[in-house]
PDB file of N, CA and C in Angstrom:
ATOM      1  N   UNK A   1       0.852  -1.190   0.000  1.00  0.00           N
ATOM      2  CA  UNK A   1       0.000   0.000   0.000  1.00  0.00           C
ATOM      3  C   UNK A   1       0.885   1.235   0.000  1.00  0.00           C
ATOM      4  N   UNK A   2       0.762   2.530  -0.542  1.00  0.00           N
ATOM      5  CA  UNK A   2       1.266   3.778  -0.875  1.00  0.00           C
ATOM      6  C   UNK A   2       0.626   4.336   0.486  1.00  0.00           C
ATOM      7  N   UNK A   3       1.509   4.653   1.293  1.00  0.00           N
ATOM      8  CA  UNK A   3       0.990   5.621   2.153  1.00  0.00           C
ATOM      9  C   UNK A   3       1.156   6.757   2.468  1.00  0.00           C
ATOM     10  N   UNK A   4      -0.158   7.442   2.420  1.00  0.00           N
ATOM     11  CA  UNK A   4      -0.536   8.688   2.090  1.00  0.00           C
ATOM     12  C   UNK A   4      -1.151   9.299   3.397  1.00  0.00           C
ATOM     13  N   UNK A   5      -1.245  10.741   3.419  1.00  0.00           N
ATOM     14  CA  UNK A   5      -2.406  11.558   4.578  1.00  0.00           C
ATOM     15  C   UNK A   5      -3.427  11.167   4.378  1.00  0.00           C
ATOM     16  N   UNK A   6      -4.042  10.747   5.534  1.00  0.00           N
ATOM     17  CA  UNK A   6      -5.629  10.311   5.386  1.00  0.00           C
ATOM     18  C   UNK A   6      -6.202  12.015   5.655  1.00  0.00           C
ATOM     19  N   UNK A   7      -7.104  11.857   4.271  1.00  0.00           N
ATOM     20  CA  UNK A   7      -8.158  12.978   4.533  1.00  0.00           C
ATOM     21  C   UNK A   7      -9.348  12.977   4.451  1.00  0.00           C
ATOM     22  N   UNK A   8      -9.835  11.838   4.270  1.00  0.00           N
ATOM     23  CA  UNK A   8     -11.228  11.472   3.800  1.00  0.00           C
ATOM     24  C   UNK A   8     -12.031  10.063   4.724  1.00  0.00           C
ATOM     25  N   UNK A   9     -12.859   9.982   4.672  1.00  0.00           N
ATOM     26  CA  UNK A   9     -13.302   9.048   6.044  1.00  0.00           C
ATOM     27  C   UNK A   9     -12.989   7.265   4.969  1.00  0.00           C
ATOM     28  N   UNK A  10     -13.300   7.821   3.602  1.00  0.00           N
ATOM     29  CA  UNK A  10     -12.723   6.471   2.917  1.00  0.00           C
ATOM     30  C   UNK A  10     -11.065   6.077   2.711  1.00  0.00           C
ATOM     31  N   UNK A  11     -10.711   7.425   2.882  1.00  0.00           N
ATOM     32  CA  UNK A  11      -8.976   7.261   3.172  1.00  0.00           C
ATOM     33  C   UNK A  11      -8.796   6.229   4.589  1.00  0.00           C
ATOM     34  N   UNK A  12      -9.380   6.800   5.296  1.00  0.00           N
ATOM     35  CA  UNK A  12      -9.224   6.410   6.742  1.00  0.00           C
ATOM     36  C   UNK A  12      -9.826   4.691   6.858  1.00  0.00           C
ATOM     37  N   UNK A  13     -11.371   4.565   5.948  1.00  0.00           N
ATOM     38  CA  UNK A  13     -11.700   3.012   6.629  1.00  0.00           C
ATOM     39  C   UNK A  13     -10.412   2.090   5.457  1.00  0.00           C
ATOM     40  N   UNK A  14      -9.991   2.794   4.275  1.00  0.00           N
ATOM     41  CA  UNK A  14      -8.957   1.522   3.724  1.00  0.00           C
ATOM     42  C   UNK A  14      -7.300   1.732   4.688  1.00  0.00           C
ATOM     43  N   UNK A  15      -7.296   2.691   4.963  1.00  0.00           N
ATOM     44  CA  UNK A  15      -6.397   2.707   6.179  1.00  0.00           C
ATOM     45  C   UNK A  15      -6.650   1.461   7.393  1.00  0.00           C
ATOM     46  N   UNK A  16      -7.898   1.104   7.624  1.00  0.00           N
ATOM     47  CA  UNK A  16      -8.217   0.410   8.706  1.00  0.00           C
ATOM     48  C   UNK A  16      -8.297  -0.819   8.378  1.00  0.00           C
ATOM     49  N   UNK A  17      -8.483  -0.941   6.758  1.00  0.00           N
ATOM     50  CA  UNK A  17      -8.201  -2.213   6.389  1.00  0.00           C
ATOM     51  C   UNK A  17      -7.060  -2.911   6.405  1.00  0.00           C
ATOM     52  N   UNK A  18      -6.145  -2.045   5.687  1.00  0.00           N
ATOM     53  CA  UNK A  18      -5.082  -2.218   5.431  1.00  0.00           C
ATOM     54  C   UNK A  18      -4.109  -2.534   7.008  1.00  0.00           C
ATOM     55  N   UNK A  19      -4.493  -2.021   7.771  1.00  0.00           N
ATOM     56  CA  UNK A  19      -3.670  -1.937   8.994  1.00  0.00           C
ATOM     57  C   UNK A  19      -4.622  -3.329   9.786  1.00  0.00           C
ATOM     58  N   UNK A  20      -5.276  -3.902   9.605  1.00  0.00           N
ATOM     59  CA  UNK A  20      -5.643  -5.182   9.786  1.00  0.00           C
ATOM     60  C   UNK A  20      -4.944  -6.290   9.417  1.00  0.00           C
ATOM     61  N   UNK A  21      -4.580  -6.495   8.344  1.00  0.00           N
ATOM     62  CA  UNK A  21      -3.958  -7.100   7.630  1.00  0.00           C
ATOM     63  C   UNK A  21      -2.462  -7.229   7.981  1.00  0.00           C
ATOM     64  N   UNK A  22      -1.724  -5.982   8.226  1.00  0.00           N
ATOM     65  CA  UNK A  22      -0.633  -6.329   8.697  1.00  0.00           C
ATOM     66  C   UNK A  22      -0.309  -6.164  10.408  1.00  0.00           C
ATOM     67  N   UNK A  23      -1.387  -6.278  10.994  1.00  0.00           N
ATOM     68  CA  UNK A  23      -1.344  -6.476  12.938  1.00  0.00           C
ATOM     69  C   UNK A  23      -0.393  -6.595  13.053  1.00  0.00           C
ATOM     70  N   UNK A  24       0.021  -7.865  12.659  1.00  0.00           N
ATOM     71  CA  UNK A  24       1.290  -8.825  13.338  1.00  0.00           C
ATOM     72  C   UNK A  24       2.663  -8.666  13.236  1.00  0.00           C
ATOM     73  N   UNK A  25       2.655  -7.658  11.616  1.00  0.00           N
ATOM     74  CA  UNK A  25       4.029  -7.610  11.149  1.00  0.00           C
ATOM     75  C   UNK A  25       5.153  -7.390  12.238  1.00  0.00           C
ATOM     76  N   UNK A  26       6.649  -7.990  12.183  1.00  0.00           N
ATOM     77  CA  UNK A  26       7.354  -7.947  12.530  1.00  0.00           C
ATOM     78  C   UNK A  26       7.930  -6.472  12.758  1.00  0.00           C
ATOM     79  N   UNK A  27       8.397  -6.227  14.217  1.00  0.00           N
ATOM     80  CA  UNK A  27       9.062  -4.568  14.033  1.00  0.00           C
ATOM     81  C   UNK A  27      10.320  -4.589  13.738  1.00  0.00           C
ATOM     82  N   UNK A  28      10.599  -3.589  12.621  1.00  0.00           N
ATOM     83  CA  UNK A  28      11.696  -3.193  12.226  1.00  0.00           C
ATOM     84  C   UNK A  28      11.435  -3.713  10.642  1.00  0.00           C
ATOM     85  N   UNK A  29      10.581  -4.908  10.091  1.00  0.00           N
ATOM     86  CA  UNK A  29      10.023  -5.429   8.655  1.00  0.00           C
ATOM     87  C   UNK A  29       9.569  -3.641   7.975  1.00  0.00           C
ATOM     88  N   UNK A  30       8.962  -4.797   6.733  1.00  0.00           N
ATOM     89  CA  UNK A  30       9.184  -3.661   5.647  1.00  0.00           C
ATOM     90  C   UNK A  30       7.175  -3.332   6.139  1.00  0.00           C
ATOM     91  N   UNK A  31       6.792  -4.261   6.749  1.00  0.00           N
ATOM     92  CA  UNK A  31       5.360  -4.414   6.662  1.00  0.00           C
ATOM     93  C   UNK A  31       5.303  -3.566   8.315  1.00  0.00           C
ATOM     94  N   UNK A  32       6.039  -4.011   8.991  1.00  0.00           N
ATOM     95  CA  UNK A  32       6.256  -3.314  10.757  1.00  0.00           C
ATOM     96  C   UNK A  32       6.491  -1.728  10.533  1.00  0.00           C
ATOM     97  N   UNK A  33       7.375  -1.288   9.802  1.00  0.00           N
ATOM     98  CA  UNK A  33       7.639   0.007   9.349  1.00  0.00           C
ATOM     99  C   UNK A  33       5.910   0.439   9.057  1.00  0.00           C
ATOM    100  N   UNK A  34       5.611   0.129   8.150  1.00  0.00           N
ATOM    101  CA  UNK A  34       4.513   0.085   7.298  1.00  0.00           C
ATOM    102  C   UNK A  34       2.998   0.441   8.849  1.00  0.00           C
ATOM    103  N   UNK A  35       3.128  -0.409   9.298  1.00  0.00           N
ATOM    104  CA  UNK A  35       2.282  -0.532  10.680  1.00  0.00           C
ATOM    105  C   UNK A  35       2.770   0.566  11.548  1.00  0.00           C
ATOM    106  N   UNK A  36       3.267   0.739  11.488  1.00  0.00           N
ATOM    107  CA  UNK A  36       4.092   2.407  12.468  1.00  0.00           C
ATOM    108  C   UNK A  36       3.560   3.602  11.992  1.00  0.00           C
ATOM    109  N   UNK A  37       3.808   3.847  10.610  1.00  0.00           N
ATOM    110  CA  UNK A  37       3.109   4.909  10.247  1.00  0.00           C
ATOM    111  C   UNK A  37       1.961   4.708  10.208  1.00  0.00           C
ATOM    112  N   UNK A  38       1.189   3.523   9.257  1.00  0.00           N
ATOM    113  CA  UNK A  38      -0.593   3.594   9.517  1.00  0.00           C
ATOM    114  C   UNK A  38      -0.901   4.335  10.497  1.00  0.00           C
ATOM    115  N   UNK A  39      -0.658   3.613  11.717  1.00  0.00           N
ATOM    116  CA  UNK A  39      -1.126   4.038  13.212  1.00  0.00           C
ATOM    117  C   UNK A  39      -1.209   5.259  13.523  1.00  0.00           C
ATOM    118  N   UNK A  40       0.055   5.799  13.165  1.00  0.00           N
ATOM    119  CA  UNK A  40       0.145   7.815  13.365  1.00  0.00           C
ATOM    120  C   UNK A  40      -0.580   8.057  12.756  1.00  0.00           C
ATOM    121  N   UNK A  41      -0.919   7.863  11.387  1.00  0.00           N
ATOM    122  CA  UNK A  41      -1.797   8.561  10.165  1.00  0.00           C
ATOM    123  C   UNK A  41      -3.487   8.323  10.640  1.00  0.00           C
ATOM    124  N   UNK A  42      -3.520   7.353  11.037  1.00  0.00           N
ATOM    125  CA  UNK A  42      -5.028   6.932  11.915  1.00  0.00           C
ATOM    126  C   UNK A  42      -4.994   7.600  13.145  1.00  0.00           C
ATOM    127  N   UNK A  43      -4.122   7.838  14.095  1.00  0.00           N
ATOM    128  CA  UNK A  43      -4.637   8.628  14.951  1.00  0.00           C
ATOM    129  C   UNK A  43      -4.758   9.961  15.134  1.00  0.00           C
ATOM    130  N   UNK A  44      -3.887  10.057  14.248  1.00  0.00           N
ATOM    131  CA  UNK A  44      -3.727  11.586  13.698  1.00  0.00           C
ATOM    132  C   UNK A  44      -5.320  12.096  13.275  1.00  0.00           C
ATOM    133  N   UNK A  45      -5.695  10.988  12.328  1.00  0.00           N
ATOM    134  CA  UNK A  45      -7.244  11.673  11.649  1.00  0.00           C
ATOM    135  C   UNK A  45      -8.087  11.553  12.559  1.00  0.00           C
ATOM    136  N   UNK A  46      -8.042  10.582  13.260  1.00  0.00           N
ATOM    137  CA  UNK A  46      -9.538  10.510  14.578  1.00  0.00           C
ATOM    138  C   UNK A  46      -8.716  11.542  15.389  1.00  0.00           C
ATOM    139  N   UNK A  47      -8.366  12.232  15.761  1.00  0.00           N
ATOM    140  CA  UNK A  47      -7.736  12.823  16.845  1.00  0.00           C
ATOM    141  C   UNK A  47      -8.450  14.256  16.195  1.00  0.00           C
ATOM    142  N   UNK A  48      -8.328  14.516  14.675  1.00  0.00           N
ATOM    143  CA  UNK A  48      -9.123  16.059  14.500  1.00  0.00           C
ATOM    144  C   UNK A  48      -9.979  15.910  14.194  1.00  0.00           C
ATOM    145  N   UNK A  49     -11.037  14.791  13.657  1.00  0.00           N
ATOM    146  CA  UNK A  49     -12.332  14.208  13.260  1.00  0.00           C
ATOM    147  C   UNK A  49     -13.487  13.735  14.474  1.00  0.00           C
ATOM    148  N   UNK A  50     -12.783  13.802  15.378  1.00  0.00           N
ATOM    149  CA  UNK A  50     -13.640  12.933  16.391  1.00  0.00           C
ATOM    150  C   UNK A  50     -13.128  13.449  17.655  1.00  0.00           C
ATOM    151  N   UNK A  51     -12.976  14.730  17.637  1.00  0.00           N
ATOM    152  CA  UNK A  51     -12.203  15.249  19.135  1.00  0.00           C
ATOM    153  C   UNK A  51     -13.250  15.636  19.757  1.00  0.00           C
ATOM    154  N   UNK A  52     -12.653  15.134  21.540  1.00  0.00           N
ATOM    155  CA  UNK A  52     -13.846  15.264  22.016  1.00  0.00           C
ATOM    156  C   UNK A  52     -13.288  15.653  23.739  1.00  0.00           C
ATOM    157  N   UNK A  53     -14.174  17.227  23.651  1.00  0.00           N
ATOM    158  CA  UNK A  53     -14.280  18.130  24.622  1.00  0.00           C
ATOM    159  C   UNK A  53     -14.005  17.721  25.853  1.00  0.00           C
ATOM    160  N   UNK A  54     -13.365  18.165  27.031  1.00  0.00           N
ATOM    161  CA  UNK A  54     -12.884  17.732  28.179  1.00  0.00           C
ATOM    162  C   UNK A  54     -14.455  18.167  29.182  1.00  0.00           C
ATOM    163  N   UNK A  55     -14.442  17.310  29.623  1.00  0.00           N
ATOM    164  CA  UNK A  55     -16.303  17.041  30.661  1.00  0.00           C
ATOM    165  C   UNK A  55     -15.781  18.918  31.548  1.00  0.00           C
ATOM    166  N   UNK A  56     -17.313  18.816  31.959  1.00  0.00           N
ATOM    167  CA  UNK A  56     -17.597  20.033  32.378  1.00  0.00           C
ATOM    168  C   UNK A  56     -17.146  19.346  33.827  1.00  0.00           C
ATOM    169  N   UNK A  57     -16.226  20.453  34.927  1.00  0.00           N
ATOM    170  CA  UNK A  57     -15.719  19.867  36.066  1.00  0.00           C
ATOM    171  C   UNK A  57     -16.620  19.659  37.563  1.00  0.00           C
ATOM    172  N   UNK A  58     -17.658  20.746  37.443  1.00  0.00           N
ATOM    173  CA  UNK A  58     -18.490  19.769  37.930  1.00  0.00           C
ATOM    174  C   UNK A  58     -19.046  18.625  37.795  1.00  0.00           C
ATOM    175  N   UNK A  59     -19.651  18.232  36.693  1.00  0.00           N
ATOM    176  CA  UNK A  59     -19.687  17.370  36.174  1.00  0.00           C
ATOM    177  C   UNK A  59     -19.056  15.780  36.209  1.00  0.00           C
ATOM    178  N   UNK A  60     -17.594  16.277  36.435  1.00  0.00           N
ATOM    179  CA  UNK A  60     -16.772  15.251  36.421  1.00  0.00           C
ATOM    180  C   UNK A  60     -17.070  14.631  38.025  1.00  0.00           C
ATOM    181  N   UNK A  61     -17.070  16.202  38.819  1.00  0.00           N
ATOM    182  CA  UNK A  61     -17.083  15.832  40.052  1.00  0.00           C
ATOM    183  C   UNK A  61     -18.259  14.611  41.075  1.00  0.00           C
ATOM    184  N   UNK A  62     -19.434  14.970  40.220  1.00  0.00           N
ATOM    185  CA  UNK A  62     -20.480  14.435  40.592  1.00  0.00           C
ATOM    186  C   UNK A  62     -20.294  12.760  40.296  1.00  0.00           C
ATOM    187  N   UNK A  63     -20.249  13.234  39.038  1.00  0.00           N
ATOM    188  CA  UNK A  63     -19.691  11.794  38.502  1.00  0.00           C
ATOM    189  C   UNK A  63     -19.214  10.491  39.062  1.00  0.00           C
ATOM    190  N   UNK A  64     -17.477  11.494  39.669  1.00  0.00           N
ATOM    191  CA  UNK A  64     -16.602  10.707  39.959  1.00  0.00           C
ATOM    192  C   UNK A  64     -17.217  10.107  41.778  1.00  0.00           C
ATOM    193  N   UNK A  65     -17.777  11.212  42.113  1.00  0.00           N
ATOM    194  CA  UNK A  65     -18.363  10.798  43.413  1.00  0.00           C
ATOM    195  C   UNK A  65     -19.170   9.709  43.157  1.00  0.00           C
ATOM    196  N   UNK A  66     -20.215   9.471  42.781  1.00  0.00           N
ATOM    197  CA  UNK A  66     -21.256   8.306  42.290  1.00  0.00           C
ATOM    198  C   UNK A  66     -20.581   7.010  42.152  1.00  0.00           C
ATOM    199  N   UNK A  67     -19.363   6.843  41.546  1.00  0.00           N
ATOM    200  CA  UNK A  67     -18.674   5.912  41.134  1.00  0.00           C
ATOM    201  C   UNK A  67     -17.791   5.422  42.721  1.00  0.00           C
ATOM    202  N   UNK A  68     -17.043   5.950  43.188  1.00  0.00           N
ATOM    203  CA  UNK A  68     -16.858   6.070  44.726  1.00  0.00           C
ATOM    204  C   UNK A  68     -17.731   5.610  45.991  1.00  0.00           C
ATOM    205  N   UNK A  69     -19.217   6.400  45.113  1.00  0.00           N
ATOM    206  CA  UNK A  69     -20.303   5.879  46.545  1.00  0.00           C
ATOM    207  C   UNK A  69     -19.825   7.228  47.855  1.00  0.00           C
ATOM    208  N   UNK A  70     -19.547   8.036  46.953  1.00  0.00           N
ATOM    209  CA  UNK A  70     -18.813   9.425  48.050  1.00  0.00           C
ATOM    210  C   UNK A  70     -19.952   9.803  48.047  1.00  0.00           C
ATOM    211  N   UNK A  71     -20.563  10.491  49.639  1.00  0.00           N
ATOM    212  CA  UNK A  71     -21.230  11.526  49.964  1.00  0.00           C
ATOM    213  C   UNK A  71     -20.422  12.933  49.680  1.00  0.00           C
ATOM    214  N   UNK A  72     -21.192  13.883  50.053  1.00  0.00           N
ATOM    215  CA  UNK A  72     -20.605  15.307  50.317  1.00  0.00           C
ATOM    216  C   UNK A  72     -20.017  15.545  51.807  1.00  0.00           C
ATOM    217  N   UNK A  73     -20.031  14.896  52.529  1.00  0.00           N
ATOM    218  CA  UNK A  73     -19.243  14.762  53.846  1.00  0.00           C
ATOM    219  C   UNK A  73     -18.287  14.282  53.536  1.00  0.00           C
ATOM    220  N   UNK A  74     -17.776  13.214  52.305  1.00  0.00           N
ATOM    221  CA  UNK A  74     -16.544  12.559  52.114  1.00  0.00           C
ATOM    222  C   UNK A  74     -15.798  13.442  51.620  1.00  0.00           C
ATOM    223  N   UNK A  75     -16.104  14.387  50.625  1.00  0.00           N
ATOM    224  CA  UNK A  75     -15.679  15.934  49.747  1.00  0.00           C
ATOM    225  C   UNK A  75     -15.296  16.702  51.263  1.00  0.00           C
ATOM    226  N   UNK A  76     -15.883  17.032  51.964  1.00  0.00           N
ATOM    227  CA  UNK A  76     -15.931  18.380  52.977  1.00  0.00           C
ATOM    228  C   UNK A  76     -14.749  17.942  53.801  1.00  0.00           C
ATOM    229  N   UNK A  77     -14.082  16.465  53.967  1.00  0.00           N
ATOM    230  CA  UNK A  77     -13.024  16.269  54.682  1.00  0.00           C
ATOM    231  C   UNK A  77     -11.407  16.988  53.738  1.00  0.00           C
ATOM    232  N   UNK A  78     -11.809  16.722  52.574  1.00  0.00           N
ATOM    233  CA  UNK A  78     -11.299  16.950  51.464  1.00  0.00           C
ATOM    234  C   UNK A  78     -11.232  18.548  51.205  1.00  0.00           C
ATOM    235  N   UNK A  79     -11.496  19.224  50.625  1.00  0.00           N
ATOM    236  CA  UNK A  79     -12.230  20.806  50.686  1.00  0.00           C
ATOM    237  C   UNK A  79     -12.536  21.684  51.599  1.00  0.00           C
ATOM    238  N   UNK A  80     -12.953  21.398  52.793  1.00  0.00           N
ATOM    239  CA  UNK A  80     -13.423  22.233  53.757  1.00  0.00           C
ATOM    240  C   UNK A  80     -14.965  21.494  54.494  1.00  0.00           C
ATOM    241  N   UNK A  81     -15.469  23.099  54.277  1.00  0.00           N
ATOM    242  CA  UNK A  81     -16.905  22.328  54.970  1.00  0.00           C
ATOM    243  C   UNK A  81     -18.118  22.276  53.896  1.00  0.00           C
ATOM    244  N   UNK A  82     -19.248  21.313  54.700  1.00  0.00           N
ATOM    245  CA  UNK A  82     -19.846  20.752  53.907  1.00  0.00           C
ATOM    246  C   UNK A  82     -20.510  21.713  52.802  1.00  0.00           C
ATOM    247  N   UNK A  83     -21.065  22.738  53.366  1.00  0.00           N
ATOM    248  CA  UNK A  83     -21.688  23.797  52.579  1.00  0.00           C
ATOM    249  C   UNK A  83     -20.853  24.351  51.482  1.00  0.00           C
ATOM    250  N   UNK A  84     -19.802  24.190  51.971  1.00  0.00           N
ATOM    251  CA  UNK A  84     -18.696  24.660  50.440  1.00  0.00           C
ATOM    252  C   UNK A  84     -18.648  23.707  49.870  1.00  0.00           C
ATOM    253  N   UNK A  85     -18.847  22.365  50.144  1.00  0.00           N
ATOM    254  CA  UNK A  85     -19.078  21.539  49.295  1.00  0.00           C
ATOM    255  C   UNK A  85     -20.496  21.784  48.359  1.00  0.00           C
ATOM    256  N   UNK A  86     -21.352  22.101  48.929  1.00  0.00           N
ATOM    257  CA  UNK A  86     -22.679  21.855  48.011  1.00  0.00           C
ATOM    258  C   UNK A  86     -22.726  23.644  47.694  1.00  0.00           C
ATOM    259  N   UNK A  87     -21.751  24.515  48.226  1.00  0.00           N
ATOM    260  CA  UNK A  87     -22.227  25.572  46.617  1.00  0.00           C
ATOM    261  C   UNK A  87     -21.398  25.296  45.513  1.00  0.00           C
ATOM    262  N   UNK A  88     -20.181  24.718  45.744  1.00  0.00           N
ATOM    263  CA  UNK A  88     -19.357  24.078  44.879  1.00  0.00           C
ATOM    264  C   UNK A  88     -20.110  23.416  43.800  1.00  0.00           C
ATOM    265  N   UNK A  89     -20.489  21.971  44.176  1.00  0.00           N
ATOM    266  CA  UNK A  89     -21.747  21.201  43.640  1.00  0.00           C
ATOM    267  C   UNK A  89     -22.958  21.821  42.657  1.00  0.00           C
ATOM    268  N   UNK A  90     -23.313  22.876  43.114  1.00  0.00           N
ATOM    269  CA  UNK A  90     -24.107  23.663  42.871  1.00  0.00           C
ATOM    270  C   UNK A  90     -24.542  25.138  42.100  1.00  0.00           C
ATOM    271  N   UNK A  91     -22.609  24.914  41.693  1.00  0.00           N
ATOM    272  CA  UNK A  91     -21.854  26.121  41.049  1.00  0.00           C
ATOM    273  C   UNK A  91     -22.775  27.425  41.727  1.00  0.00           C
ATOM    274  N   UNK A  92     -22.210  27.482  43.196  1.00  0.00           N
ATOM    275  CA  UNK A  92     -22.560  28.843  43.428  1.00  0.00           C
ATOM    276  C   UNK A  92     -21.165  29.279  44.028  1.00  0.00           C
ATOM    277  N   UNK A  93     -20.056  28.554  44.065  1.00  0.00           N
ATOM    278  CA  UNK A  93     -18.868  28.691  44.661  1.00  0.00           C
ATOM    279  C   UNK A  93     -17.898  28.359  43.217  1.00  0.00           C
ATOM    280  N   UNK A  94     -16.569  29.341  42.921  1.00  0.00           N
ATOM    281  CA  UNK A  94     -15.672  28.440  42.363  1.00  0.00           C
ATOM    282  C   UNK A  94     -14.955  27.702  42.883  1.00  0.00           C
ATOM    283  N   UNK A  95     -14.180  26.844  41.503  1.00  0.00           N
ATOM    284  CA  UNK A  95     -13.335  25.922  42.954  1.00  0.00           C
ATOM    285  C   UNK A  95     -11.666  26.775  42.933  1.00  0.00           C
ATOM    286  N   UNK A  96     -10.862  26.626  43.922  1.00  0.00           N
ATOM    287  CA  UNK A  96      -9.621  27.365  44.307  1.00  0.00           C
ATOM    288  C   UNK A  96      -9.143  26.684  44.066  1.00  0.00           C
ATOM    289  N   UNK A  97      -7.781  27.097  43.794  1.00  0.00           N
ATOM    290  CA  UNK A  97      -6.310  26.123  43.339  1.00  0.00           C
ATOM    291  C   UNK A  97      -6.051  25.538  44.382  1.00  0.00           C
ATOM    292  N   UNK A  98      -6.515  25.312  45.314  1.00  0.00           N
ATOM    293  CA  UNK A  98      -5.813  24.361  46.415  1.00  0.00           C
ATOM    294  C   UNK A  98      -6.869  23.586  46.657  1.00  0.00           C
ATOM    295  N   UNK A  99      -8.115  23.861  46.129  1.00  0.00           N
ATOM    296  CA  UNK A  99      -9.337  22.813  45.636  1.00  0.00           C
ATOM    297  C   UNK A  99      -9.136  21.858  45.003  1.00  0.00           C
ATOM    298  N   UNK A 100      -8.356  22.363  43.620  1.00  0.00           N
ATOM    299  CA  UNK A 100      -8.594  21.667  42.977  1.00  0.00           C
ATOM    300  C   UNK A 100      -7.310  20.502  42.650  1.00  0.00           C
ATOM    301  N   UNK A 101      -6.626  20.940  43.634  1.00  0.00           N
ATOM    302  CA  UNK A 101      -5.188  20.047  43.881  1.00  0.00           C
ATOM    303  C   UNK A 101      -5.885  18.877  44.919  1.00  0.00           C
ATOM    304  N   UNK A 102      -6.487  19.126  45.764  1.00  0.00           N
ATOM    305  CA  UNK A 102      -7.189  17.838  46.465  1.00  0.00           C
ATOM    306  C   UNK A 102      -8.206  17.278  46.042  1.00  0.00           C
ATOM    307  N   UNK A 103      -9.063  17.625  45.352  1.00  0.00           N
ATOM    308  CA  UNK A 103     -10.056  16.987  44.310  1.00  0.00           C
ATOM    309  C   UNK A 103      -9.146  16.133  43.681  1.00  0.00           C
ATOM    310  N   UNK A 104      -8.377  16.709  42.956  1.00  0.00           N
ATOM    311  CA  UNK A 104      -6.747  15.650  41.920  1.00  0.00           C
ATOM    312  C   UNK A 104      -6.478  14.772  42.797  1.00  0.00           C
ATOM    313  N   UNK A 105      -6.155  14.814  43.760  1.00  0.00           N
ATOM    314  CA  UNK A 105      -5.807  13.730  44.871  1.00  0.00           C
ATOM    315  C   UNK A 105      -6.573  12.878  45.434  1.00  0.00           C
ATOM    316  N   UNK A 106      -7.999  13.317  46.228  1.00  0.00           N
ATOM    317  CA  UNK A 106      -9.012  13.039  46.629  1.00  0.00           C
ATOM    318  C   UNK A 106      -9.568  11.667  45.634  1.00  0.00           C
ATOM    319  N   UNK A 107     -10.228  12.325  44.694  1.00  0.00           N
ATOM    320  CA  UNK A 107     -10.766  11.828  43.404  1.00  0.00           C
ATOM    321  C   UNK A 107     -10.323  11.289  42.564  1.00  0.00           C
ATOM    322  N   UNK A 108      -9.535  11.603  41.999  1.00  0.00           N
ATOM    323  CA  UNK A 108      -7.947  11.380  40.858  1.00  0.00           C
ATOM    324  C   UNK A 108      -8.737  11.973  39.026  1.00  0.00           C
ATOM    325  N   UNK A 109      -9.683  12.876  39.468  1.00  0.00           N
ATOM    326  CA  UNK A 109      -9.682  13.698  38.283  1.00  0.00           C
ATOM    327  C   UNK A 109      -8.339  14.390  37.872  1.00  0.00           C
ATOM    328  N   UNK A 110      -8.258  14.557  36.105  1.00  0.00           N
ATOM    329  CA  UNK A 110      -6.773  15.041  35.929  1.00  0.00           C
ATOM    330  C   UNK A 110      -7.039  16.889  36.109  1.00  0.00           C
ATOM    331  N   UNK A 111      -6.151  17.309  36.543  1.00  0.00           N
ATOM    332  CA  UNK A 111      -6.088  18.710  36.703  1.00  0.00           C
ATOM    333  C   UNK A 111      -7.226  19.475  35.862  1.00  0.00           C
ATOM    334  N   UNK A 112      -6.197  19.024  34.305  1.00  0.00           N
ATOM    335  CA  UNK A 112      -6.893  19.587  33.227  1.00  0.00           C
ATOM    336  C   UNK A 112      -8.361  19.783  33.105  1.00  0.00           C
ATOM    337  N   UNK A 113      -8.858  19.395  33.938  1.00  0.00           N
ATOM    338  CA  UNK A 113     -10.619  19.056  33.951  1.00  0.00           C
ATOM    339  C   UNK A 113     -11.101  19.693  35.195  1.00  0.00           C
ATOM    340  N   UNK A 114     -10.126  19.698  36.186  1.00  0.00           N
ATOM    341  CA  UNK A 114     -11.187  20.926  37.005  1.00  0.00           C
ATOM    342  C   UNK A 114     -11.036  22.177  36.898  1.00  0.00           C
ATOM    343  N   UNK A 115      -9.611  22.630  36.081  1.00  0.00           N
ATOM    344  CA  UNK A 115      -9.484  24.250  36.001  1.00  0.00           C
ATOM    345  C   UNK A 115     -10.675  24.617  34.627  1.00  0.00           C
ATOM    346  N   UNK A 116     -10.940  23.345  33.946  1.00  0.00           N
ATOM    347  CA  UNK A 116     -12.122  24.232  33.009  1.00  0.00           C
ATOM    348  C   UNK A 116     -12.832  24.951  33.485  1.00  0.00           C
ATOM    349  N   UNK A 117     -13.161  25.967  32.742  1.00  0.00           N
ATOM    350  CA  UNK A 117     -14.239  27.132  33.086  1.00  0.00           C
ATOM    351  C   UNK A 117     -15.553  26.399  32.886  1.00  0.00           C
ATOM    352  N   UNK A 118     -16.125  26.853  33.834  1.00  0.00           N
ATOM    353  CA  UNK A 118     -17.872  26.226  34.185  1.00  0.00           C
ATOM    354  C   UNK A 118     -18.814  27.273  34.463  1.00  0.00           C
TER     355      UNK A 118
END
């Protein structure tokens, strides 16, 4: 196969064919080489075709609590007190940089997701 920039979603599914076919190839082969680039060139195109927005940080927060089985008393040991927990919750509070460093810790949301603007 000639490999080229995928720019087209039919560039991309014979890209997906093609990179089926050689899974297995050996690294450092002429077909392993071959499988190295596919991969960049495929993630490259889903990466600007299919990008997808970092969650709103409340959002995340609620979330990540649910999954935990965290109350807002489990947050307020974390954060402060409970009520700053639920205007937080409630976006009537922002969250502070030293919030959102124990939320990161607390929770293990990545940074990047609670300094979003909400």
């Amino acid at each position: 196969m000639t490999i080229k920039v995928i720019k087209t979603e039919r560039d991309y599914q014979k890209a997906l064919k093609r990179l089926e076919l050689i899974f297995d190839a050996k690294k450092g082969s002429k077909e392993g080489d071959e499988l190295e680039l596919l991969s960049l060139l495929i993630d490259n195109y889903e990466k600007m075709r299919y990008m997808i927005d970092l969650p709103d940080p409340i959002e995340a927060i609620k979330f990540r609590m649910e999954q935990l089985g965290y109350k807002q008393k489990d947050l307020a040991e974390a954060i402060g007190l409970k009520s700053r927990v639920s205007e937080i919750l409630n976006r009537k509070r922002k969250l502070t940089l030293d919030m959102i460093r124990k939320l990161h810790d607390v929770l293990g949301i990545p940074t990047e997701v609670l300094v979003k603007e909400y």
